[in-house]
Each structure stands twice: as C-alpha cells, then as structure tokens.
N, C-alpha and C. Protein backbone atom coordinates (compact mmCIF):
# COMPACT_ATOMS: atom_id res chain seq x y z
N UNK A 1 7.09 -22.11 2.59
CA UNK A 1 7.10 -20.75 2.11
C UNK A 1 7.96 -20.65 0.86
N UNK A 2 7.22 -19.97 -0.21
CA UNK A 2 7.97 -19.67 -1.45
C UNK A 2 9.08 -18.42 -1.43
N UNK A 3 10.15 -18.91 -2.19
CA UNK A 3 11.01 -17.85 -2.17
C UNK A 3 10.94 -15.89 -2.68
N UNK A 4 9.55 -15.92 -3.23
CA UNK A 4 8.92 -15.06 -3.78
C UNK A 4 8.93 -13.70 -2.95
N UNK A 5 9.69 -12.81 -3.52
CA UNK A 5 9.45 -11.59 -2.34
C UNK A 5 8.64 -10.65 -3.73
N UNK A 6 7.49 -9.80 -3.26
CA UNK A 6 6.89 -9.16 -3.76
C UNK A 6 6.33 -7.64 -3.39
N UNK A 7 6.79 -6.58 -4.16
CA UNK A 7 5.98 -5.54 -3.30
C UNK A 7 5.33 -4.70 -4.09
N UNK A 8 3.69 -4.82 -3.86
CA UNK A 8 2.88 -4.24 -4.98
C UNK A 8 2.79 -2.62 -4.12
N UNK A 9 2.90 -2.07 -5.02
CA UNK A 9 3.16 -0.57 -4.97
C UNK A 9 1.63 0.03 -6.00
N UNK A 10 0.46 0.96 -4.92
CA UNK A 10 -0.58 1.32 -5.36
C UNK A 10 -0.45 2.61 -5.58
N UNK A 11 -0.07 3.09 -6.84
CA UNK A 11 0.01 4.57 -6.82
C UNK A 11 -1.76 5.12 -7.20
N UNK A 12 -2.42 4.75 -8.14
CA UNK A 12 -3.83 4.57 -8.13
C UNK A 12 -5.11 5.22 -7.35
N UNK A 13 -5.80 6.70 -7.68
CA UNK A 13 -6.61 6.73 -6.15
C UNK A 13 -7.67 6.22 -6.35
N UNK A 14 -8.54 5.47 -5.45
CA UNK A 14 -9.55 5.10 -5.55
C UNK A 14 -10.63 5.77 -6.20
N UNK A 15 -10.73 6.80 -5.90
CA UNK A 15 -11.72 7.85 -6.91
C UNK A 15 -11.74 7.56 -8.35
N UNK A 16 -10.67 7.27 -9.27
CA UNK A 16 -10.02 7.22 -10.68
C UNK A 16 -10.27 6.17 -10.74
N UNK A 17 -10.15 5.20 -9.83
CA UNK A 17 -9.84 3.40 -10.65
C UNK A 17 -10.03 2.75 -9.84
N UNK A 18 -10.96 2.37 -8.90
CA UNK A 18 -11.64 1.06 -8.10
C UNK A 18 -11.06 -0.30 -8.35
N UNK A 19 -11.42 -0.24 -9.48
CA UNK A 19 -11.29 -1.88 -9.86
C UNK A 19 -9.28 -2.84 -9.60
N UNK A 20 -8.55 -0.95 -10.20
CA UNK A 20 -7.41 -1.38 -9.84
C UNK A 20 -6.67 -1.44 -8.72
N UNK A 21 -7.13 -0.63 -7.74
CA UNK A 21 -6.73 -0.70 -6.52
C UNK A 21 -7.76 -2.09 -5.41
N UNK A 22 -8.47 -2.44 -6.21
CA UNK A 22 -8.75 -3.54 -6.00
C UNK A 22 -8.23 -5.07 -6.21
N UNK A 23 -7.55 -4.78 -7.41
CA UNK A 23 -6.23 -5.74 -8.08
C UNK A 23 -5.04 -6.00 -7.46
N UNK A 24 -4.48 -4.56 -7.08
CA UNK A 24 -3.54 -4.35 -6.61
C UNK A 24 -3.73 -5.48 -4.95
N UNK A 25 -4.92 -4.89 -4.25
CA UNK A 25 -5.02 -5.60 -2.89
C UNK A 25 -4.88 -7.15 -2.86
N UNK A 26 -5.58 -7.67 -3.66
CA UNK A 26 -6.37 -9.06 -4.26
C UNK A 26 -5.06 -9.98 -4.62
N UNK A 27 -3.78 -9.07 -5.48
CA UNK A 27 -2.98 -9.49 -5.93
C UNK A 27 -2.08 -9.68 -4.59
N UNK A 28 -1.93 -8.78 -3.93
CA UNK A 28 -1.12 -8.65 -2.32
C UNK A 28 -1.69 -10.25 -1.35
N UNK A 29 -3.17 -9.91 -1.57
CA UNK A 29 -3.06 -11.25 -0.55
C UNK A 29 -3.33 -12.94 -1.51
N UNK A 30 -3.46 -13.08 -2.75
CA UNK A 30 -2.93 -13.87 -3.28
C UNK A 30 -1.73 -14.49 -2.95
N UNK A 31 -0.52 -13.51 -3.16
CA UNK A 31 0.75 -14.12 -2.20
C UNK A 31 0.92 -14.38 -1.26
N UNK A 32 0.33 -13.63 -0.87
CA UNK A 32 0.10 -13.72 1.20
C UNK A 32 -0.30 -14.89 1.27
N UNK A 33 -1.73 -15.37 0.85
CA UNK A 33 -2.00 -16.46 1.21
C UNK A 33 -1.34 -17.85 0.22
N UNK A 34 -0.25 -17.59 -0.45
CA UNK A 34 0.53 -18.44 -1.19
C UNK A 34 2.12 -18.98 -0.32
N UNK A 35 2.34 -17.82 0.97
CA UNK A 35 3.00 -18.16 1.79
C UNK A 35 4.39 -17.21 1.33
N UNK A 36 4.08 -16.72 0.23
CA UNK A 36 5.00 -15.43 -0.10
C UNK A 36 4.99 -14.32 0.72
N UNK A 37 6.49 -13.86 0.42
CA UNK A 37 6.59 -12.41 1.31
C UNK A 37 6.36 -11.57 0.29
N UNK A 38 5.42 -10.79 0.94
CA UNK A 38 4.41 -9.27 0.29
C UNK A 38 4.61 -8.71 0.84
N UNK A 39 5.09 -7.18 0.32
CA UNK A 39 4.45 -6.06 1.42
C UNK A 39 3.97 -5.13 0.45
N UNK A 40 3.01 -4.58 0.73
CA UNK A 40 2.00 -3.21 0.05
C UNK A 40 2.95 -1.90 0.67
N UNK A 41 2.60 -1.34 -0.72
CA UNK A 41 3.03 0.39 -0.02
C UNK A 41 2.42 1.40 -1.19
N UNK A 42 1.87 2.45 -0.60
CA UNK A 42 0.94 3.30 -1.25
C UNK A 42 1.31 4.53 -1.33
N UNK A 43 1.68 4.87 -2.75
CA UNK A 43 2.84 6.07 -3.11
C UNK A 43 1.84 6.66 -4.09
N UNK A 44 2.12 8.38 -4.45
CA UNK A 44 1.44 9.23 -5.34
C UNK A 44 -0.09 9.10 -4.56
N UNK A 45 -0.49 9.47 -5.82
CA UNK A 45 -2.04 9.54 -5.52
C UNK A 45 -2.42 8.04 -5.06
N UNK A 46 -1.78 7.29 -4.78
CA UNK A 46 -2.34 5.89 -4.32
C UNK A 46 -2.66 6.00 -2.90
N UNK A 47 -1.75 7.10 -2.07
CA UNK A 47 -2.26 7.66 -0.56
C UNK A 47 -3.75 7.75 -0.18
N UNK A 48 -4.43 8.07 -1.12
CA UNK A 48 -5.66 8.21 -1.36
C UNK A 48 -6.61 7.02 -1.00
N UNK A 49 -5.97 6.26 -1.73
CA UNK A 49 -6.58 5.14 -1.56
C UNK A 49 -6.54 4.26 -0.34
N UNK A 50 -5.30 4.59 0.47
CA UNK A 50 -5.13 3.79 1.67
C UNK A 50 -6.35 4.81 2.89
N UNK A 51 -6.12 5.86 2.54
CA UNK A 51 -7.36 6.65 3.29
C UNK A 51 -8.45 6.10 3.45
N UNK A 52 -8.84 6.15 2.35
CA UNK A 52 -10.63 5.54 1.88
C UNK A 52 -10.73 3.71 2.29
N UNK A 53 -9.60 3.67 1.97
CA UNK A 53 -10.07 2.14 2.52
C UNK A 53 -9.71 1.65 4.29
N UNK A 54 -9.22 3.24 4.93
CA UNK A 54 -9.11 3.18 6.66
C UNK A 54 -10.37 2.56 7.46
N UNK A 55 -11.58 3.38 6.47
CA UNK A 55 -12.48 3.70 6.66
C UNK A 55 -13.31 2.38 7.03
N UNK A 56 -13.21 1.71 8.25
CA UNK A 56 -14.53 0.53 8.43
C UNK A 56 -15.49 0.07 7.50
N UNK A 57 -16.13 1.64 7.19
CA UNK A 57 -17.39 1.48 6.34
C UNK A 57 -17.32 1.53 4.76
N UNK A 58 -15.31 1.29 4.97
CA UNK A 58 -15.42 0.97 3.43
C UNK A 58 -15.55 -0.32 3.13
N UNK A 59 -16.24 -0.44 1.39
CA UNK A 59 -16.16 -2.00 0.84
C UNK A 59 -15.02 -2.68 0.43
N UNK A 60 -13.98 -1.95 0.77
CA UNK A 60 -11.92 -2.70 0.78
C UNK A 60 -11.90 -2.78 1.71
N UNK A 61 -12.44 -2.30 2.48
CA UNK A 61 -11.45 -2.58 4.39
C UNK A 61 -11.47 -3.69 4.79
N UNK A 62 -11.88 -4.73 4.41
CA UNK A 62 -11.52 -5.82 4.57
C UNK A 62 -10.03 -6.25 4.19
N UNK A 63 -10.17 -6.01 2.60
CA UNK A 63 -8.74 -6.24 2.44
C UNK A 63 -7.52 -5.75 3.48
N UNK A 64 -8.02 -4.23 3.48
CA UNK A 64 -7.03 -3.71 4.44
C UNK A 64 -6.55 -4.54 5.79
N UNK A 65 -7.87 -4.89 6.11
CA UNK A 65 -7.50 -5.75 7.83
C UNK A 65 -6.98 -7.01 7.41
N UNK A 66 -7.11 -7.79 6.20
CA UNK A 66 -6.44 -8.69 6.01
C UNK A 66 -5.08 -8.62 5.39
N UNK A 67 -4.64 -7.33 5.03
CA UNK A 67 -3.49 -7.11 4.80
C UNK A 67 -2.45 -6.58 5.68
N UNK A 68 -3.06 -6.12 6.97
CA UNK A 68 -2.30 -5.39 7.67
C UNK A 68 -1.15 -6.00 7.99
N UNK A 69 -0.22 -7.04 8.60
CA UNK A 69 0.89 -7.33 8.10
C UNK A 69 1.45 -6.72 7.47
N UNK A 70 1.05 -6.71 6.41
CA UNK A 70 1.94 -6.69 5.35
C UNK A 70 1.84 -4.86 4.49
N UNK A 71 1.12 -3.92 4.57
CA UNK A 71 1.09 -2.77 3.93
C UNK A 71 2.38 -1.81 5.06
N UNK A 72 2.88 -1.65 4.24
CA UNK A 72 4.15 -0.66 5.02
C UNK A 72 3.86 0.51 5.34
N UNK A 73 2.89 0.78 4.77
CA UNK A 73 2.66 2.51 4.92
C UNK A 73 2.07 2.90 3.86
N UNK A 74 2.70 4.12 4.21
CA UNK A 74 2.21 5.63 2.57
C UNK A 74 3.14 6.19 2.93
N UNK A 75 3.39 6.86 1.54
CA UNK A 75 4.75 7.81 1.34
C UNK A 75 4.17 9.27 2.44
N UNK A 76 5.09 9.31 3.08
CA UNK A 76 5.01 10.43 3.95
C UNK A 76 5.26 11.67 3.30
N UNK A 77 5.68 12.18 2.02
CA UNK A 77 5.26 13.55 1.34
C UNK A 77 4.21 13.56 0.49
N UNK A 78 3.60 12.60 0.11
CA UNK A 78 2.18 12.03 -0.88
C UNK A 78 1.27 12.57 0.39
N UNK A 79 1.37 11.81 0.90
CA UNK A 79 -0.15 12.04 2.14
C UNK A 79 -0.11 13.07 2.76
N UNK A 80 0.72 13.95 2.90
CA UNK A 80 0.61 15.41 3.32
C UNK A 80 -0.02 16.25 2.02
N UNK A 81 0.70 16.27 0.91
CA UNK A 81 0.73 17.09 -0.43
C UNK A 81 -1.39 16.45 -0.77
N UNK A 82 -1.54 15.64 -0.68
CA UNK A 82 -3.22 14.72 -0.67
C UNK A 82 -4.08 15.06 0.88
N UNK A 83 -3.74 15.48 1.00
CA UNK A 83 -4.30 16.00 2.03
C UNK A 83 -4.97 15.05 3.17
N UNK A 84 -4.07 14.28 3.34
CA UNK A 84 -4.92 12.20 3.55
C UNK A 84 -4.13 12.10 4.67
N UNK A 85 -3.51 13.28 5.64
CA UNK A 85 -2.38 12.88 6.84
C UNK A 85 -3.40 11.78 7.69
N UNK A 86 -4.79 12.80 8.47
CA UNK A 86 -5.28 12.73 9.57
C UNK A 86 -6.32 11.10 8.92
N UNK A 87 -6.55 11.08 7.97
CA UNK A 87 -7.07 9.29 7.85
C UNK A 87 -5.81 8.42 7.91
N UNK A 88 -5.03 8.77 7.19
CA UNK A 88 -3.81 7.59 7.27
C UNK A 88 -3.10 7.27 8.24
N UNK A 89 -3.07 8.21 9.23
CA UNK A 89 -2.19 8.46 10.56
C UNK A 89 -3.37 7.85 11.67
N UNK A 90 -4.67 7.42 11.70
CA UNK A 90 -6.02 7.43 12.30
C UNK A 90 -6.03 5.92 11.90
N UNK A 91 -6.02 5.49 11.07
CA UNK A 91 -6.27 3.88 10.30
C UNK A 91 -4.82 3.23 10.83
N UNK A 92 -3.50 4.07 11.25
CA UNK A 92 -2.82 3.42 12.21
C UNK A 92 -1.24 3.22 11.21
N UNK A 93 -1.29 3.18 9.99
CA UNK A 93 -0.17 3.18 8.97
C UNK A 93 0.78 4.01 8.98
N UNK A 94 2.10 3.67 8.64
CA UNK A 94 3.47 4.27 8.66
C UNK A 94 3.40 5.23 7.75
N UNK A 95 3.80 6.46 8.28
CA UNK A 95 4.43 7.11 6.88
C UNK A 95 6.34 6.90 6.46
N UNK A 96 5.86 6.65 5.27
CA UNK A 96 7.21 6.34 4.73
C UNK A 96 8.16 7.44 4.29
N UNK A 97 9.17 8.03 4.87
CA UNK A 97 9.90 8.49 4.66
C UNK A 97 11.43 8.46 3.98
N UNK A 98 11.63 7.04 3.95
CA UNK A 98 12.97 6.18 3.59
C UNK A 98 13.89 8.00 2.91
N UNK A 99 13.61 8.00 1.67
CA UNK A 99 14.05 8.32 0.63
C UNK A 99 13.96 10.60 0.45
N UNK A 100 14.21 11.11 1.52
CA UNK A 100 14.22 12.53 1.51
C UNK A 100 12.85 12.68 1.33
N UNK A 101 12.49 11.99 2.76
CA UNK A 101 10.79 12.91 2.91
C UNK A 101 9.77 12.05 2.23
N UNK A 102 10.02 10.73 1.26
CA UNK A 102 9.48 10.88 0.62
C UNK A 102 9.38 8.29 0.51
N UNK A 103 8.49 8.04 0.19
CA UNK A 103 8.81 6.25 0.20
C UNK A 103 9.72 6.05 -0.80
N UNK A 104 10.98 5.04 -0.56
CA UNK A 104 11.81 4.60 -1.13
C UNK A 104 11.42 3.02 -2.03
N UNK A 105 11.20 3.58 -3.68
CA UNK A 105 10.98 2.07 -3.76
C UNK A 105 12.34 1.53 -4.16
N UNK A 106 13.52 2.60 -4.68
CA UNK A 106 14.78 1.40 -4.77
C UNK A 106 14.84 0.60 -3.16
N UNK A 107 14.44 1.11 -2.34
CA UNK A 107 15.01 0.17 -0.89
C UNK A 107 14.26 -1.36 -1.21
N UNK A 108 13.14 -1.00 -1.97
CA UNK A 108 12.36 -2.31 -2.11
C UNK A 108 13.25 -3.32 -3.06
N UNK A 109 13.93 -2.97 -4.26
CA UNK A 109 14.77 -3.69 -5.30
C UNK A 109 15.86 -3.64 -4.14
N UNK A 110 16.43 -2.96 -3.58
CA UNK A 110 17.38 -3.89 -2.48
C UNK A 110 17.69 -4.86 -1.78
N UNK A 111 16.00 -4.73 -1.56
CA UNK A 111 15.78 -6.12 -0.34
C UNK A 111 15.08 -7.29 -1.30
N UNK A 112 15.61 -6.85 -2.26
CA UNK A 112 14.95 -8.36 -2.94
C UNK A 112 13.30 -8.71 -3.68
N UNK A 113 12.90 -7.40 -3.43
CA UNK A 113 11.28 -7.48 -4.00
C UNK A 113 11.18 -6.97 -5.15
N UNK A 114 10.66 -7.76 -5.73
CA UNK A 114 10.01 -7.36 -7.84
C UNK A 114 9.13 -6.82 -7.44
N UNK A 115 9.20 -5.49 -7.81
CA UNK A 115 7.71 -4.55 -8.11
C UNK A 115 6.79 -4.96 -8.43
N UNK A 116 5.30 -4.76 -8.39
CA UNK A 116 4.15 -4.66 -9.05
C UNK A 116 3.30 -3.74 -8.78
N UNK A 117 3.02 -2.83 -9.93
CA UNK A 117 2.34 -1.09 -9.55
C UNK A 117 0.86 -1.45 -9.99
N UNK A 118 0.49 -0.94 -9.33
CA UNK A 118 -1.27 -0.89 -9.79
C UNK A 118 -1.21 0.26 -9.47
C-alpha cells in the first residue's frame, strides 16, 4: 500500500457535467485500485450527483458500488438545501455534518488527504 492519502471532493451535479463527475469517480477508484487511501465526499451541488448515481438504473452506479468503501457521504446541509435527502439517505450514505451542519473539508487536510475537486 502506497502512502498516498487522497480525497476527491465532487462538488459537480450530474445534470451540468457528466463527464466530470465521471472523472472525479474513475479518479477515486484509480487509487483505490492502486492500494491508496481514498475517500470520496460529495459537497455543493455535487449532492446531486451522489443521488442520481443511488439509482441502480443509473450508468455510474457501478462506480458507486465499487466505491462504497470509500465515499463518506454528502454534506448534510447541501442535500437538504438540493432537495436530494430521501435518495441519499435511501442509497444508504452518511450525511456529513463535521463542520456546523455542514461537510468539513479542513478535517480532510488534517488527516492527511490532498484534495482533488471535480
């Protein structure tokens, strides 16, 4: 295992930009399967995107099931304010609250993970 800690952060909704929240995933299990520690977390309008891809009959949900490990959640005031509670809470994901209601990415530069935003 590489010393590599990584946490790609999808603010991105799928509606707007496919291709990048497709990057973002692709890039997550790249490390993953490099033996790096990843974890995904889906902040802003990127909530969105963890919704749509809950969805079985989406064409990411794969990624998703192969990421599960590793995606921490969605920001728990994003996915209320997006209106994305009852998919995100249904597909089984944390809401992240760290930070006053809201996902903490300094906790992520704490623990040692270099950002990467898609």
């Amino acid at each position: 295992m590489s010393e590599s800690k990584i946490a790609v952060v999808i603010y991105e909704p799928i509606g707007s930009d496919t291709s990048r929240v497709y990057r973002g995933l692709k890039t997550a299990l790249e490390f993953k399967d490099a033996g790096d520690d990843v974890v995904v977390v889906f902040d802003g309008s990127g909530v969105e995107s963890l919704a749509a891809i809950s969805d079985p009959k989406h064409k990411m949900n794969p990624l998703a099931v192969a990421l599960r490990d590793n995606i921490r959640g969605a920001c728990a005031f994003c996915v209320a304010s997006h209106g994305v509670t009852d998919a995100v809470e249904s597909g089984g994901w944390p809401l992240l609250a760290e930070y006053k209601g809201e996902a903490s990415i300094r906790s992520l530069v704490v623990e040692g993970y270099q950002i990467l935003n898609f």
